[in-house]
Protein backbone atom coordinates (compact mmCIF):
# COMPACT_ATOMS: atom_id res chain seq x y z
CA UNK A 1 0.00 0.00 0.00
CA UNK A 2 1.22 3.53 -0.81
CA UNK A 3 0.29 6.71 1.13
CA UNK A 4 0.95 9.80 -0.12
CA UNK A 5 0.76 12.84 2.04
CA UNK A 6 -0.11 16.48 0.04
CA UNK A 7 -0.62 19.42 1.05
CA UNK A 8 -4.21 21.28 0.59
CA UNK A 9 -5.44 24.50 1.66
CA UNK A 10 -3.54 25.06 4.71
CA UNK A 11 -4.24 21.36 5.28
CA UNK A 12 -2.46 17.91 5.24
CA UNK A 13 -4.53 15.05 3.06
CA UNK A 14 -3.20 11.50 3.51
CA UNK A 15 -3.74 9.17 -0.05
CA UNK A 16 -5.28 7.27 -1.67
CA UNK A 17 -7.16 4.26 -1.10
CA UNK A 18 -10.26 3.74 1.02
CA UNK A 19 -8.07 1.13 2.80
CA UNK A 20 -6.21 3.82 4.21
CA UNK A 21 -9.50 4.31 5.91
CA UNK A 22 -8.81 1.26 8.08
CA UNK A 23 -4.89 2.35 9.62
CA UNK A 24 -4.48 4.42 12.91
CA UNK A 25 -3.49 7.05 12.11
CA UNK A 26 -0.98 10.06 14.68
CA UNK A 27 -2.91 12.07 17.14
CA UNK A 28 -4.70 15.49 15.45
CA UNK A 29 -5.26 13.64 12.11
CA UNK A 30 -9.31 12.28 11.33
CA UNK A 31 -11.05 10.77 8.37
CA UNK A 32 -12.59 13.12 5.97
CA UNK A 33 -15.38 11.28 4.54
CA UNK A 34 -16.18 14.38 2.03
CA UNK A 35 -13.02 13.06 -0.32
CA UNK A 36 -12.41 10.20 1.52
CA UNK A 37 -9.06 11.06 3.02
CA UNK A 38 -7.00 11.60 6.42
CA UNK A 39 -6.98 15.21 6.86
CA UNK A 40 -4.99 17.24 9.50
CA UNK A 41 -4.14 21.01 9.65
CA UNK A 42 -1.02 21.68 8.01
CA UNK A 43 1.07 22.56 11.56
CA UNK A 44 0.93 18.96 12.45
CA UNK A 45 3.05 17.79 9.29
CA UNK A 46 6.62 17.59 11.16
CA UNK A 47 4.78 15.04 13.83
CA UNK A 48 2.21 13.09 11.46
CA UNK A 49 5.63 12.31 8.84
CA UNK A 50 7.88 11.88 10.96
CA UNK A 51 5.26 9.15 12.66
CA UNK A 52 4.23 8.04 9.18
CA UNK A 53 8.06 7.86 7.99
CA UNK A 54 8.82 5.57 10.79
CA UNK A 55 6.03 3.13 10.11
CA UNK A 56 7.17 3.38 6.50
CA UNK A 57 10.98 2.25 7.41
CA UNK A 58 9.04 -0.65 9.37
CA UNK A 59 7.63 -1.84 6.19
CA UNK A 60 3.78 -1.05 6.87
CA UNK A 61 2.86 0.96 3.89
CA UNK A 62 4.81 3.13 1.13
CA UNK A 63 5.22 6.78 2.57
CA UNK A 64 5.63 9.52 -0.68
CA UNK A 65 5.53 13.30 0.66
CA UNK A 66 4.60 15.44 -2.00
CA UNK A 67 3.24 18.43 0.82
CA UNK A 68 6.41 19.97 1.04
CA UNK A 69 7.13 22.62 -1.96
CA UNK A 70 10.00 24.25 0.16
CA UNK A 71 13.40 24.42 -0.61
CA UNK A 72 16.66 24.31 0.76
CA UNK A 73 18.73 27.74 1.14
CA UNK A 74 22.33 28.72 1.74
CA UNK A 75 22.57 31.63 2.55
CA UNK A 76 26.25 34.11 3.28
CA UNK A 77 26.63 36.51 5.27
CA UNK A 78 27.64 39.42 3.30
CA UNK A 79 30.04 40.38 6.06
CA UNK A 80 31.35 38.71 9.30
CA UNK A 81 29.42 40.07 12.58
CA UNK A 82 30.48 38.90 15.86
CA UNK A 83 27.44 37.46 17.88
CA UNK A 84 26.90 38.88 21.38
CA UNK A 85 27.10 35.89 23.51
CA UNK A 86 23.58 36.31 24.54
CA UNK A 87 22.64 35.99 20.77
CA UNK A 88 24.31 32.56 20.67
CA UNK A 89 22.65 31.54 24.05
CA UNK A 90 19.40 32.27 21.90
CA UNK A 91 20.66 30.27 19.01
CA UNK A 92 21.67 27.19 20.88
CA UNK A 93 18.76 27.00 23.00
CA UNK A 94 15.86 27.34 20.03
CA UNK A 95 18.40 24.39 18.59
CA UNK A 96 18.22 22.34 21.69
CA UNK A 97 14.24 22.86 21.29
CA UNK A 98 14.47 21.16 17.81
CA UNK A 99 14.23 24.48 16.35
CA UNK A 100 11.20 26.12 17.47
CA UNK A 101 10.18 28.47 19.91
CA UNK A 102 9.89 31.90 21.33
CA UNK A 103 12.78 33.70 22.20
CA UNK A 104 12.48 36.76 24.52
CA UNK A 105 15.18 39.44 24.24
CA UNK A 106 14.70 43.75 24.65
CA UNK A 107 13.92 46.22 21.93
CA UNK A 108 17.56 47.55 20.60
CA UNK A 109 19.11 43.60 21.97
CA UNK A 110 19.79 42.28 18.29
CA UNK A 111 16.47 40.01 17.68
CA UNK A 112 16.44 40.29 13.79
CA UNK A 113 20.59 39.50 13.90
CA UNK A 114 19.45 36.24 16.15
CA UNK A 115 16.79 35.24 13.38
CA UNK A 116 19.44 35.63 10.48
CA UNK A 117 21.58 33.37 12.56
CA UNK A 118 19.27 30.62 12.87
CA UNK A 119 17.98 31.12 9.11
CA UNK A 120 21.43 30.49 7.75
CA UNK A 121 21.79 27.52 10.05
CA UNK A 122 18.28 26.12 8.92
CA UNK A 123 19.14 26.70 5.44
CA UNK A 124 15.37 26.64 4.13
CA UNK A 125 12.89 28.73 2.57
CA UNK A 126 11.93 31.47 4.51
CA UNK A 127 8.90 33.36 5.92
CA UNK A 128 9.25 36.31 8.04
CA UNK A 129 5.38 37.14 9.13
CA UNK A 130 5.38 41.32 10.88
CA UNK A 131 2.45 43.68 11.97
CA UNK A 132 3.30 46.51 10.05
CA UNK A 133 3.96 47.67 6.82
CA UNK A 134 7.05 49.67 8.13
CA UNK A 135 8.79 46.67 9.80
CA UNK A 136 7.93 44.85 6.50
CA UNK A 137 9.89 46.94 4.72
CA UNK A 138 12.57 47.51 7.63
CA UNK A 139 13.03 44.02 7.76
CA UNK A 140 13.22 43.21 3.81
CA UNK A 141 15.81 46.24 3.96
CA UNK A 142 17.94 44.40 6.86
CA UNK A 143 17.98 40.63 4.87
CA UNK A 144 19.48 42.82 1.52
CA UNK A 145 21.81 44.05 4.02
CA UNK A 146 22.67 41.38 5.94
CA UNK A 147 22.48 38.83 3.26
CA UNK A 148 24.27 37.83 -0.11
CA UNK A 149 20.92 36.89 -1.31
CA UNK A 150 19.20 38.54 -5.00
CA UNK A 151 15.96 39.54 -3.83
CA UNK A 152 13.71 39.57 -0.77
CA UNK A 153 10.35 39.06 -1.62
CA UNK A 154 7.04 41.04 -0.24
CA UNK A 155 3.82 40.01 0.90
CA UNK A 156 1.74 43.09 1.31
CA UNK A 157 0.69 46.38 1.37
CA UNK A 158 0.28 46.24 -2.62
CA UNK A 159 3.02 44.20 -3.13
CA UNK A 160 3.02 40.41 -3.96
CA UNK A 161 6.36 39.08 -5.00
CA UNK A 162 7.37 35.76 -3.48
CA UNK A 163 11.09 34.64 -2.93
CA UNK A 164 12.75 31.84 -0.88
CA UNK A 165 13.13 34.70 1.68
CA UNK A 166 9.66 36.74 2.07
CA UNK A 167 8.23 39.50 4.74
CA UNK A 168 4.98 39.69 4.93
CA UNK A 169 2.29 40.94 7.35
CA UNK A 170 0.45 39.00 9.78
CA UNK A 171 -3.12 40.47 7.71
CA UNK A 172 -1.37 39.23 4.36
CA UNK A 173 -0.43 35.82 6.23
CA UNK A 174 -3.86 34.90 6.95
CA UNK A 175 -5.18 35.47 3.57
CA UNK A 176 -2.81 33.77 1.42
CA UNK A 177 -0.77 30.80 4.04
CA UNK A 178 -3.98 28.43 2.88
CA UNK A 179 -2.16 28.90 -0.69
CA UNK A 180 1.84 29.25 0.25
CA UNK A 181 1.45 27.37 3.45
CA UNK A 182 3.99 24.33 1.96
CA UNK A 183 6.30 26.88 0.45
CA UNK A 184 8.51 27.89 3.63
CA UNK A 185 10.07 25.67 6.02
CA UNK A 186 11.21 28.06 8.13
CA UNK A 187 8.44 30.49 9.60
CA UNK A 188 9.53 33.45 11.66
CA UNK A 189 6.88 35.38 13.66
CA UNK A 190 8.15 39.27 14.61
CA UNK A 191 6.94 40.18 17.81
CA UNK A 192 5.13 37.34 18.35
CA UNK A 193 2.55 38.25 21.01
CA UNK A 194 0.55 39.82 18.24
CA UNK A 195 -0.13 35.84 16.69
CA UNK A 196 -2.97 34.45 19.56
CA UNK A 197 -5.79 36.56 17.67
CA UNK A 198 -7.78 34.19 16.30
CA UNK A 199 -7.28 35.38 12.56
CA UNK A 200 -3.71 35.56 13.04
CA UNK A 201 -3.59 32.10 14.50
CA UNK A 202 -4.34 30.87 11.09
CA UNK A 203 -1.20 31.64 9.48
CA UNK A 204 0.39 29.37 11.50
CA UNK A 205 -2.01 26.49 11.88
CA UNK A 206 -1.95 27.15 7.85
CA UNK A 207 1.65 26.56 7.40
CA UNK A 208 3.55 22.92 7.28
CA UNK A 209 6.96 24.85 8.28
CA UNK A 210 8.63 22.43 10.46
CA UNK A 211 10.56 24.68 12.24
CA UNK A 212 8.92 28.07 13.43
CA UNK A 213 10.18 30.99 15.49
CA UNK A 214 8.78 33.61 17.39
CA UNK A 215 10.40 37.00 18.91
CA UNK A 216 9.09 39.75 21.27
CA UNK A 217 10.32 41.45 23.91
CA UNK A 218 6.99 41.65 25.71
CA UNK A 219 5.14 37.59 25.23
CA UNK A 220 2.65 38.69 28.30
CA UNK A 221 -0.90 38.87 26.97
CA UNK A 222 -3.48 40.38 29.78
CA UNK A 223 -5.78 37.45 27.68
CA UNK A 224 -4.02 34.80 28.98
CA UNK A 225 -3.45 33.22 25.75
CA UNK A 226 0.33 32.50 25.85
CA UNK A 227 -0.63 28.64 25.83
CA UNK A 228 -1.35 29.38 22.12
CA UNK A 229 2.18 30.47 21.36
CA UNK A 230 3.36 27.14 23.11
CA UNK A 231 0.52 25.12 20.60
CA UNK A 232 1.62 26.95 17.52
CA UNK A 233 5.19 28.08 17.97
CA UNK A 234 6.46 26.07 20.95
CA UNK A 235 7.99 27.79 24.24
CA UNK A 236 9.98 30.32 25.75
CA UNK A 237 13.31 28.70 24.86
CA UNK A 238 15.87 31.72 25.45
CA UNK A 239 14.74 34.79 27.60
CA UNK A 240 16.68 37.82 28.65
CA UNK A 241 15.35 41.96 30.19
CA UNK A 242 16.19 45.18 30.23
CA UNK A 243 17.70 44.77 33.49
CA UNK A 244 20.01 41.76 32.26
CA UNK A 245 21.55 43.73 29.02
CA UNK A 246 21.28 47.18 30.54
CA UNK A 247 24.80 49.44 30.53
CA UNK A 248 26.80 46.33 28.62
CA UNK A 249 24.66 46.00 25.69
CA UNK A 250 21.76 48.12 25.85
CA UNK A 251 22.01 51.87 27.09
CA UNK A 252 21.53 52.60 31.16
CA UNK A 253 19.07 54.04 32.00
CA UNK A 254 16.57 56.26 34.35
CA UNK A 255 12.37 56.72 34.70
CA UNK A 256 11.20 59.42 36.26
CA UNK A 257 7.14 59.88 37.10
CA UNK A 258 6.42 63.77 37.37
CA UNK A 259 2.65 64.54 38.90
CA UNK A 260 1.05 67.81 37.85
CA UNK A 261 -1.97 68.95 39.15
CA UNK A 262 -5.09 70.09 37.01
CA UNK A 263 -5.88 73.98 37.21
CA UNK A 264 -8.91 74.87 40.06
CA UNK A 265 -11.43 75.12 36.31
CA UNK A 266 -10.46 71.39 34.70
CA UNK A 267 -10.54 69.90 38.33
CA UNK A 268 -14.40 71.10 38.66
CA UNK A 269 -14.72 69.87 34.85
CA UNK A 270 -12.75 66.41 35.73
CA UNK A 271 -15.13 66.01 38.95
CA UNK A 272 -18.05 66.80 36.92
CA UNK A 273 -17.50 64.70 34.13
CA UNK A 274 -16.51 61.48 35.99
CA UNK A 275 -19.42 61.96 38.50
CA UNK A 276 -21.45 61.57 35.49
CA UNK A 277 -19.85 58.65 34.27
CA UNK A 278 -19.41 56.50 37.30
CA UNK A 279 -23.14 57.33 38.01
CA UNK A 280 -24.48 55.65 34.82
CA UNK A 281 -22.01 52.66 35.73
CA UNK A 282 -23.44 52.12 39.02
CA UNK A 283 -26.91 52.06 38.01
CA UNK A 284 -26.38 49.77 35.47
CA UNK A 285 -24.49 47.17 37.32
CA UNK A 286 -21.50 47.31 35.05
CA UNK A 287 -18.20 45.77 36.53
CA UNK A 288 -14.82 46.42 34.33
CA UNK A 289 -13.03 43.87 36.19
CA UNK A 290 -15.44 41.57 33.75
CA UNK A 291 -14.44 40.20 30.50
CA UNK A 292 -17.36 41.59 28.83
CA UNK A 293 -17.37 45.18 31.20
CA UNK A 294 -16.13 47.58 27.99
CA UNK A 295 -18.53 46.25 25.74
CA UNK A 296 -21.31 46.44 28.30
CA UNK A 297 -20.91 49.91 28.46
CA UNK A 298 -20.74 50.47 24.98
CA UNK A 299 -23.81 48.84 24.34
CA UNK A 300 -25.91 50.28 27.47
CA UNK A 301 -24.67 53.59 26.58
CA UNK A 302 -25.56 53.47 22.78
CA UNK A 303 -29.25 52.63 23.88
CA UNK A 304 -30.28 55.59 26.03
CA UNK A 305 -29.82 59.31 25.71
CA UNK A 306 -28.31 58.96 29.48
CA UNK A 307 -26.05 56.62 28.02
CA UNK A 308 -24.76 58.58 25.81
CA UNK A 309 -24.02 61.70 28.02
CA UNK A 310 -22.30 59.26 30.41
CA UNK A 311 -20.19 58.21 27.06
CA UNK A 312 -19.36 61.63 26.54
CA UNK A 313 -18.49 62.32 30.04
CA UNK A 314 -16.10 59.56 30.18
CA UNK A 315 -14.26 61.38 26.79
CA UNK A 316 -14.35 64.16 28.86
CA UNK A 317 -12.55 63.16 31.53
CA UNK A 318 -10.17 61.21 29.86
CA UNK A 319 -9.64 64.58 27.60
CA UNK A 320 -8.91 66.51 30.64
CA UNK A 321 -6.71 64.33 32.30
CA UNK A 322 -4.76 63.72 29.41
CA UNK A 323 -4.27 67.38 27.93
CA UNK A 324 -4.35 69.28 31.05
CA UNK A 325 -2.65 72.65 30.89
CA UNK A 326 0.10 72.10 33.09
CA UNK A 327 0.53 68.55 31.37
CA UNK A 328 1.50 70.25 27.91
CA UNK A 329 3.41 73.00 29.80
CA UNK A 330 5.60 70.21 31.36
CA UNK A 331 6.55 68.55 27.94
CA UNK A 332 7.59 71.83 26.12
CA UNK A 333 9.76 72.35 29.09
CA UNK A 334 10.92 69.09 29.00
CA UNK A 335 11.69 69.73 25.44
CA UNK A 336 13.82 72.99 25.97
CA UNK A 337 15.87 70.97 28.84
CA UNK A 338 16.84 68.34 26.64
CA UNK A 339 17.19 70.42 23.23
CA UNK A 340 20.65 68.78 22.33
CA UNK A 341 18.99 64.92 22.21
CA UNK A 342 16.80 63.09 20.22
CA UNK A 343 12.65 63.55 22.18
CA UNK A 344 9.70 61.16 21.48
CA UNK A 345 6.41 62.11 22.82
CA UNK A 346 4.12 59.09 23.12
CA UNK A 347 0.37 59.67 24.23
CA UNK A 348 -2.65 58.05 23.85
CA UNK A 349 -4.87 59.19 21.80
CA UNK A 350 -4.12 61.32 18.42
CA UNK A 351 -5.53 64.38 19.89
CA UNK A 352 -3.33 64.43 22.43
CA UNK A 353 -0.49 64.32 19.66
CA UNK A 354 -1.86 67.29 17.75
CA UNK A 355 -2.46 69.54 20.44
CA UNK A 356 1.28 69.00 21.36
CA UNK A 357 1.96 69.44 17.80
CA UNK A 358 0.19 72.66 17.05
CA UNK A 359 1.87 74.16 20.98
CA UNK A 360 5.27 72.82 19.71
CA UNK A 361 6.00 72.97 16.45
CA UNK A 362 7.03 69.47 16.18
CA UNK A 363 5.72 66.26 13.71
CA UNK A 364 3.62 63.57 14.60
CA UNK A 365 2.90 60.26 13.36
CA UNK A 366 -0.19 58.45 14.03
CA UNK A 367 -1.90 55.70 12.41
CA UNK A 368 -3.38 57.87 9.81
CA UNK A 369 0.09 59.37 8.76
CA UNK A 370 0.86 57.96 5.48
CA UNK A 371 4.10 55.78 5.25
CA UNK A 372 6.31 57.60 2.93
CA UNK A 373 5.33 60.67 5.15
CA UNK A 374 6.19 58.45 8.05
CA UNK A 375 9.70 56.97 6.77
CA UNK A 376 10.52 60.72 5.62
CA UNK A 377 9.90 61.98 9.01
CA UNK A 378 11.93 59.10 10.85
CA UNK A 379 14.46 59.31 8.89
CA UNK A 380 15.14 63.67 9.37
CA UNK A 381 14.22 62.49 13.63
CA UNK A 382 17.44 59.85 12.92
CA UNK A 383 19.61 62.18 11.12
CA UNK A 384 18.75 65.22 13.59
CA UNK A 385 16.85 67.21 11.37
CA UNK A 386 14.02 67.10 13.74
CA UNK A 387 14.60 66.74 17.37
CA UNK A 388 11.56 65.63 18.87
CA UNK A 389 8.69 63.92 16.91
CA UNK A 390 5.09 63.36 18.86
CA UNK A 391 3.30 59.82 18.06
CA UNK A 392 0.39 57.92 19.65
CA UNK A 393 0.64 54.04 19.77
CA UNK A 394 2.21 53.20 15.77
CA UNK A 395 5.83 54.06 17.39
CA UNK A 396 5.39 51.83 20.31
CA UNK A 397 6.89 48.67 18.81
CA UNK A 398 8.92 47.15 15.97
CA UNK A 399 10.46 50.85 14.53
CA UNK A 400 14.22 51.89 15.02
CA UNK A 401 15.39 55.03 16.13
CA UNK A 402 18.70 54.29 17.63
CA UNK A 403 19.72 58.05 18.22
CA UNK A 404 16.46 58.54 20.49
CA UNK A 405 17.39 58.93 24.04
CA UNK A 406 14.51 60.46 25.96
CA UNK A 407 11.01 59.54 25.99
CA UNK A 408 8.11 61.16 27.46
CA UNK A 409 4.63 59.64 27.79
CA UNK A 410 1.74 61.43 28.59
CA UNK A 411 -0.87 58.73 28.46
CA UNK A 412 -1.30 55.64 27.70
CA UNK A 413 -3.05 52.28 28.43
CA UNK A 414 -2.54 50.03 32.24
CA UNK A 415 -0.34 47.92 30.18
CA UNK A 416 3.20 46.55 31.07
CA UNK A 417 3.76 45.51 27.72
CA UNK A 418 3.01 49.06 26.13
CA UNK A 419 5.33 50.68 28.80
CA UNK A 420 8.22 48.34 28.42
CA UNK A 421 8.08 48.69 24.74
CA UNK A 422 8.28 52.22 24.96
CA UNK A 423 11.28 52.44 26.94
CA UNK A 424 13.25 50.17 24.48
CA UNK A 425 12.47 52.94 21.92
CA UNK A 426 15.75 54.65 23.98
CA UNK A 427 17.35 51.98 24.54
CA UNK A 428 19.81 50.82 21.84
CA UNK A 429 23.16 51.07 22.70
CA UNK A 430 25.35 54.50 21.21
CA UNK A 431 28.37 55.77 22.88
CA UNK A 432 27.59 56.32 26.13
CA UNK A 433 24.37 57.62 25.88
CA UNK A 434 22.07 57.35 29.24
CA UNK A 435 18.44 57.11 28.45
CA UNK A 436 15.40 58.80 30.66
CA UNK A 437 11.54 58.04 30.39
CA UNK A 438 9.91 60.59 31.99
CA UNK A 439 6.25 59.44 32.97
CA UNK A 440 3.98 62.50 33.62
CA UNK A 441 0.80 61.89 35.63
CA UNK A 442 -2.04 63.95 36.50
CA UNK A 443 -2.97 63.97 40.44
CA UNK A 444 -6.34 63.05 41.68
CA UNK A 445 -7.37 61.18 38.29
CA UNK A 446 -7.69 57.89 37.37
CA UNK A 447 -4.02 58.04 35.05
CA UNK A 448 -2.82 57.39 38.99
CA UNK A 449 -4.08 53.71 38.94
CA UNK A 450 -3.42 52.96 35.13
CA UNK A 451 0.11 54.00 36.25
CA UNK A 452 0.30 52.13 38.72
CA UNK A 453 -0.57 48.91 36.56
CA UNK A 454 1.80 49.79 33.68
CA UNK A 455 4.87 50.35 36.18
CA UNK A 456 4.79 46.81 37.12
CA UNK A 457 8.87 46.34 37.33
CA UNK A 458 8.62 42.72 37.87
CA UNK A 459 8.54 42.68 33.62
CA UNK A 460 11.61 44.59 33.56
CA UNK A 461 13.62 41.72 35.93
């Protein structure tokens, strides 16, 4: 009897033979009875052949794999790099985990340098799946550099060209892995704690690559769903902080939280506002310490006019706390003290970043910037032709501005993750430069608590 295992729409299909029908077959595979085949999702193939190959060697059947359509890659350095010994920590313990797993190293510590490592050494077809359109092209622009290698293909954003070494976004990954899932054996996921969404998650159940990487410097989800990672990926192999690479590979550093008080006006405003709010939440039993508390109060406030002036309240509030007038009069003279560096301003919401805009004179990117305007702006902020540039979220991960050594958030979200990844903005290594994230907080609001939640130091180790 002959099997012959293919690939098929992000699945595995075992053939032919109704006879086939009648052999046990390795856990996660089950009988389609539509074509009359084993079927399994494609991120079981390295288990289900090597089970099948081994039964094959024992003489039970005929094993043929036509699933995989990678191929195999060498790939030169263009020019020797010496690898921080923490870099070949990572590389030998992802090895020791049969190559895959997550590895867990600090913004500015080297991650993409780790993955070119362990690409050469795998010597396969390569996918490199990223969240943004920026680090698509940052990362196509580091292979070229990094690599003697022709071309790097692109998946995304317009562009559809695919090449034994690809980027792509995780968007583009879960439309088209069902059609390119068996053309990469390697599969390497750029900050990683992005993949549990459950349309992410397909581009990697969709793909056969038996070996698979992820990289963050952040794999904490408040979710919970880090198990996935471990399903899909595998586990934390190789970890390392802030606090382990900090002053010998990764620039020293200070954070300093600054409270400023609203004036006698926005306090009455603030009190006003949020008395209004809260009010609406207590008489409609809403708890945010639910899973479902945020969308309750969307939905209960949507359905009654007093719903909807609570909804406005809580902008309100949020609008005052975030803006205030001594908030914006700390950051400009934040600004003037440290006119000879390289500022970024992160807030949390993109009227936060215009206001600052229009008061200093400086540029801002949000998510509605457009990304030539974007890589035109980072660029003058990394040659010093602007000093300071403003953002919202888009700069908190995966973008590099080496020369930026002070960062000052106004607002943000109670996560760890978001704060950690904003200090690593400042932290890559240059001379002897000494980074500061300045954390400015208005009293007697709730950006107190949401501090208090996103300064959780146990992530920095």
């Amino acid at each position: 009897m002959q099997l012959i295992l293919t690939f098929d729409r992000g699945t595995l299909l075992i053939e032919p033979s109704a006879a086939a029908a009648e052999l046990p077959m390795p856990d996660g595979v089950l009988w389609d009875d539509r074509v009359r085949r084993w079927r399994a999702p494609a991120l079981y193939y390295r288990d289900i052949f090597a089970a099948l190959y081994k039964r094959s060697q024992a003489g039970e059947f005929q094993l043929e794999d036509k699933a995989r359509a990678y191929e195999e890659l060498h790939l030169d350095f263009l020019q020797h790099r010496e690898a921080r010994p923490y870099q070949n920590e990572a590389v030998h313990a992802w090895n020791r985990a049969g190559r895959r797993g997550v590895v867990v190293l600090p913004t500015g510590a080297g991650k993409s340098h780790v993955a070119h490592m362990m690409m050469q050494q795998v010597g396969r077809s390569t996918l490199i799946v990223v969240p943004t359109l920026d680090l698509m092209h940052q990362w196509q622009a580091g292979l070229e550099k990094g690599f003697r290698i022709e071309r790097v293909g692109l998946l995304g954003g317009g562009e559809h060209d695919l090449q034994p070494v690809t980027v792509t976004t995780y968007d583009s990954a879960a439309i088209h892995m069902e059609r390119y899932g068996d053309r990469f054996g390697l599969l390497i996921f750029d900050e990683v704690h992005h993949l549990p969404g459950p349309t992410y998650l397909q581009a990697a159940r969709m793909s056969l690559a038996p070996f698979r990487l992820g990289l963050t410097a952040t794999p904490e989800r408040q979710d919970g769903r880090e198990q996935v990672l471990q399903d899909t990926i595998g586990t934390v192999v190789y970890r390392r902080d802030i606090k382990d690479l900090s002053g010998d590979w990764l620039a020293d550093y200070d954070t300093e939280q600054i409270a400023v008080s609203l004036t006698d006006d926005e306090y009455h405003a603030y009190v006003t506002a949020r008395e209004c709010y809260k009010d609406f939440i207590r008489k409609n039993g809403i708890r945010f310490d639910s899973a479902d508390g945020w969308a309750t109060f969307l939905q209960r406030a949507a359905a009654s006019r007093e719903g909807r002036l609570a909804w406005k309240a809580w902008r309100a509030q949020k609008r005052l706390s975030y803006t205030s007038e001594n908030k914006i009069a700390l950051v400009e003279e934040l600004v003037a003290r440290h006119a000879a560096e390289r500022v970024i301003v992160f807030t949390a919401d993109n009227d936060t970043v215009y206001a600052i805009s229009r008061r200093l004179l400086v540029p801002v990117i949000t998510h509605q910037t457009p990304t030539r305007e974007r890589r035109e702006i980072l660029d003058r902020f990394n040659q010093g032709i602007y000093q300071v540039v403003c953002t919202s979220k888009v700069l908190n991960e995966g973008v590099d501005v080496p020369e930026a050594s002070v960062a000052i958030v106004l607002s943000g979200s109670g996560s760890v993750r978001e704060h950690v990844q904003r200090l690593g903005r400042i932290l890559r290594k240059s001379g002897d430069k000494r980074a500061t994230l300045y954390e400015i907080v208005t009293r007697n609001t709730s950006e107190e608590f949401v501090s208090e939640r996103r300064r959780d130091h146990d992530a920095y180790r």
